[in-house]
N, C-alpha and C. Protein backbone atom coordinates (compact mmCIF):
# COMPACT_ATOMS: atom_id res chain seq x y z
N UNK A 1 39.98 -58.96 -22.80
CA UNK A 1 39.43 -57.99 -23.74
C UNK A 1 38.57 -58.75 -24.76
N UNK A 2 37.38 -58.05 -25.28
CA UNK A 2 36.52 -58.53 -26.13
C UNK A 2 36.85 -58.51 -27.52
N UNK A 3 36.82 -60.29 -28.09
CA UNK A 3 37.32 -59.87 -29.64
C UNK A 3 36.76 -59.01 -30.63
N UNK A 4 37.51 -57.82 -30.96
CA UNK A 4 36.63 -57.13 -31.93
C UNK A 4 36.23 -57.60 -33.29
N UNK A 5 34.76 -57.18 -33.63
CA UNK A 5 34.03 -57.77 -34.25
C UNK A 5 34.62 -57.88 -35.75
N UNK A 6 35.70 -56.91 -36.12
CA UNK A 6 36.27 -56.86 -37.64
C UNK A 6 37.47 -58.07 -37.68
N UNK A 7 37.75 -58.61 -36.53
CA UNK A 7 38.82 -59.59 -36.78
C UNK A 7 38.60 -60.85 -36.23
N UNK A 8 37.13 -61.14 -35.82
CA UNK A 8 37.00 -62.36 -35.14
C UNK A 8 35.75 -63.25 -35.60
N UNK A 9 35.28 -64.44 -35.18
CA UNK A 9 34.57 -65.17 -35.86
C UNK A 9 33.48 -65.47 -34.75
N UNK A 10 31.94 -65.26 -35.27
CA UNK A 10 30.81 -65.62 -34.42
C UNK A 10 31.37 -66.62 -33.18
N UNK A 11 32.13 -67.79 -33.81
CA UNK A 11 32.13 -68.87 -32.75
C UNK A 11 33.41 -68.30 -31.74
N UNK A 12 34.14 -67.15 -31.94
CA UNK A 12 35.42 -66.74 -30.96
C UNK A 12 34.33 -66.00 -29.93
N UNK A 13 33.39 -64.90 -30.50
CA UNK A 13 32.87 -63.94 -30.00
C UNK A 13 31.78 -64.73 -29.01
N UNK A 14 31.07 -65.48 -29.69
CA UNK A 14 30.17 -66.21 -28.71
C UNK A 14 30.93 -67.33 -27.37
N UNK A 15 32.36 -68.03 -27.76
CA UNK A 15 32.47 -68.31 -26.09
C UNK A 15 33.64 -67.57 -25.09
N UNK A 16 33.81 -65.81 -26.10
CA UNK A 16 34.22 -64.70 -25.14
C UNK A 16 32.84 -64.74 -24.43
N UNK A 17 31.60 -64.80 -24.62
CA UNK A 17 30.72 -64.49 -23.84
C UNK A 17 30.08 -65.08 -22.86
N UNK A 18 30.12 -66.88 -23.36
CA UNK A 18 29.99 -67.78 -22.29
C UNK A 18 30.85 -67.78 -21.24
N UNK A 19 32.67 -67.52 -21.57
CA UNK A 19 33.38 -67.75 -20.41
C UNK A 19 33.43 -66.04 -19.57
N UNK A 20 32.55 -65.16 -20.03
CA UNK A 20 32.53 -63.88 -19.41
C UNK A 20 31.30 -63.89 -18.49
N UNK A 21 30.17 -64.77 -19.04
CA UNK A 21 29.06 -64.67 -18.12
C UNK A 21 28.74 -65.83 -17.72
N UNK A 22 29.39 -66.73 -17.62
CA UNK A 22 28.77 -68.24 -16.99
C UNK A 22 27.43 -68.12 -16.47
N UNK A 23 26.31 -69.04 -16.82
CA UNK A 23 25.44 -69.67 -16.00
C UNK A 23 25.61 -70.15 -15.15
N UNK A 24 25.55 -69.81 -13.95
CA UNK A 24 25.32 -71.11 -12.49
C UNK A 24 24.26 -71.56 -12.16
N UNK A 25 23.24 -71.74 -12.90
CA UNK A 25 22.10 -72.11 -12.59
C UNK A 25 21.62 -71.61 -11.13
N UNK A 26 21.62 -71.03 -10.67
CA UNK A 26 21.26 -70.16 -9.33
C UNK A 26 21.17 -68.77 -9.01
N UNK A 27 19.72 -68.43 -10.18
CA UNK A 27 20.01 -67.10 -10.13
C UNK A 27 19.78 -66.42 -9.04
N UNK A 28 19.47 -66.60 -7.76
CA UNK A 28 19.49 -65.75 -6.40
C UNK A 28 20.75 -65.67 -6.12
N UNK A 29 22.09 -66.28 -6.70
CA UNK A 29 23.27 -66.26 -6.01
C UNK A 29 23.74 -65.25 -7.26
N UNK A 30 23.48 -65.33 -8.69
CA UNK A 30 24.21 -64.56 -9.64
C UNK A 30 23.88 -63.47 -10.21
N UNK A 31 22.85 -63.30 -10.20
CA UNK A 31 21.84 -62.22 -10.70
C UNK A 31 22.24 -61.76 -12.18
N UNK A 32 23.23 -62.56 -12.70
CA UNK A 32 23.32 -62.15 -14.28
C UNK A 32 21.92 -62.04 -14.98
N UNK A 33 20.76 -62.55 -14.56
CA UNK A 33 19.55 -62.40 -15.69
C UNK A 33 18.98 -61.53 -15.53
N UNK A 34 18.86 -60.65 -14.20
CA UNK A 34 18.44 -59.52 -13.59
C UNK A 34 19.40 -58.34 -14.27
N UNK A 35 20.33 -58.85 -14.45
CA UNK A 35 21.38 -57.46 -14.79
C UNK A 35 20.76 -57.61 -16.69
N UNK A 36 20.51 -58.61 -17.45
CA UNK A 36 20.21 -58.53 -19.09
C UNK A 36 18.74 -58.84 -19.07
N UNK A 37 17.81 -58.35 -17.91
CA UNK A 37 16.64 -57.92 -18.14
C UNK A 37 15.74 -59.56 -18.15
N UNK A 38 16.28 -60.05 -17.43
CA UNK A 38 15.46 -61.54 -17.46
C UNK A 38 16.02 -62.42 -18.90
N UNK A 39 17.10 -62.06 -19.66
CA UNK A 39 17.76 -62.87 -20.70
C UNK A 39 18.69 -63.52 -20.24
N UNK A 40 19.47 -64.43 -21.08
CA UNK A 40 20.74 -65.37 -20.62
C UNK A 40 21.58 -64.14 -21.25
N UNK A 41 22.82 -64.40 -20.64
CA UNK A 41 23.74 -63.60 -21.72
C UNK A 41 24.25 -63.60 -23.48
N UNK A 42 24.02 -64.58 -23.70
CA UNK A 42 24.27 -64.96 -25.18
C UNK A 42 23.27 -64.30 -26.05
N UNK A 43 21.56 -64.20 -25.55
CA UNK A 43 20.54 -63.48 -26.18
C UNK A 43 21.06 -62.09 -25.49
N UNK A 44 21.33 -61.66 -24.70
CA UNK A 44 21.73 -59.90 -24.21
C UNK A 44 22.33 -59.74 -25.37
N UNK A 45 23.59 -60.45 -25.30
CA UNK A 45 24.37 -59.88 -26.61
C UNK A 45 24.52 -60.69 -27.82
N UNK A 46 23.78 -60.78 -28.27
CA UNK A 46 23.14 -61.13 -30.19
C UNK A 46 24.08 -59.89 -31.22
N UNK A 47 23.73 -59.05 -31.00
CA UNK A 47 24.12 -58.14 -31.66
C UNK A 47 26.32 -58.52 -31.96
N UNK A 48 26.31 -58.35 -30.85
CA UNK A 48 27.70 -58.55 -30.44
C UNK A 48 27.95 -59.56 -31.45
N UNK A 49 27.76 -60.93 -31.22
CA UNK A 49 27.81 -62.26 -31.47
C UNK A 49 27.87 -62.16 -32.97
N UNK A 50 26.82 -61.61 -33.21
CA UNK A 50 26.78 -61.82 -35.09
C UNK A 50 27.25 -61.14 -36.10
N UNK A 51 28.19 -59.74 -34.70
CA UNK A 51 28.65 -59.35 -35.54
C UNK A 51 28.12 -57.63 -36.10
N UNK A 52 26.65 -56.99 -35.38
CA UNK A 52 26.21 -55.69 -35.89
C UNK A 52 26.53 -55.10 -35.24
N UNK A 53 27.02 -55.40 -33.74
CA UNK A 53 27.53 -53.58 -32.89
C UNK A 53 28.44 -54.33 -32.17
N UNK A 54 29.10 -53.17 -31.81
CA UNK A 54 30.41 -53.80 -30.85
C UNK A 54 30.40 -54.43 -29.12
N UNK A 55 31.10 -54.67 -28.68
CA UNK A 55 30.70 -55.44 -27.28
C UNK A 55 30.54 -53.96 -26.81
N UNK A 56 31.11 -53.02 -26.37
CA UNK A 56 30.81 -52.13 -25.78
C UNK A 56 29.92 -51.24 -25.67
N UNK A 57 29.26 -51.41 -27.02
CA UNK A 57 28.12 -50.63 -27.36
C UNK A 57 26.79 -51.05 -26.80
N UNK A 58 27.01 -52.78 -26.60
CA UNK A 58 25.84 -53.74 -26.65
C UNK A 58 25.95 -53.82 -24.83
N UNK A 59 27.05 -53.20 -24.38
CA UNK A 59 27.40 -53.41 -22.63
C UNK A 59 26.76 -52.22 -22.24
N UNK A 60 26.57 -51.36 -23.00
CA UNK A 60 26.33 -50.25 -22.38
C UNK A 60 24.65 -49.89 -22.65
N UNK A 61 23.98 -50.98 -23.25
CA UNK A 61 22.60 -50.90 -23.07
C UNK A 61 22.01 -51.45 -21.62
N UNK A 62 23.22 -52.19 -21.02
CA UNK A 62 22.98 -52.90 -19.73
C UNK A 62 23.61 -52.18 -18.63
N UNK A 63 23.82 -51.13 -18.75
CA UNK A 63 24.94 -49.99 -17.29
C UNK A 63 23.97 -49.37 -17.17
């Protein structure tokens, strides 16, 4: 579950997101950059990270 943003700290929230979206450097095998529009995941979710909208809110610009 994603730490919510009223009880957690940029640096908890940002490597919920690294260990949720790993890079494999191979995006024909992962297609994570295709799914956040040609971004890494950490820029998809900025918002999340710093703290202005919630993970779910910021997931559901990408469904």
């Amino acid at each position: 579950m994603a730490p919510d943003i009223s009880t957690s700290t940029i640096e908890e929230r940002r490597e919920y997101i690294k260990k949720t979206f790993p890079c494999i450097a191979d995006c024909d095998m992962c297609g994570l950059c295709k799914v956040f529009h040609g971004k890494d995941a950490e820029t998809a979710y900025d918002d999340y990270i710093t703290g202005k909208r919630s993970y779910m809110a910021v997931s559901a610009d990408y469904r």
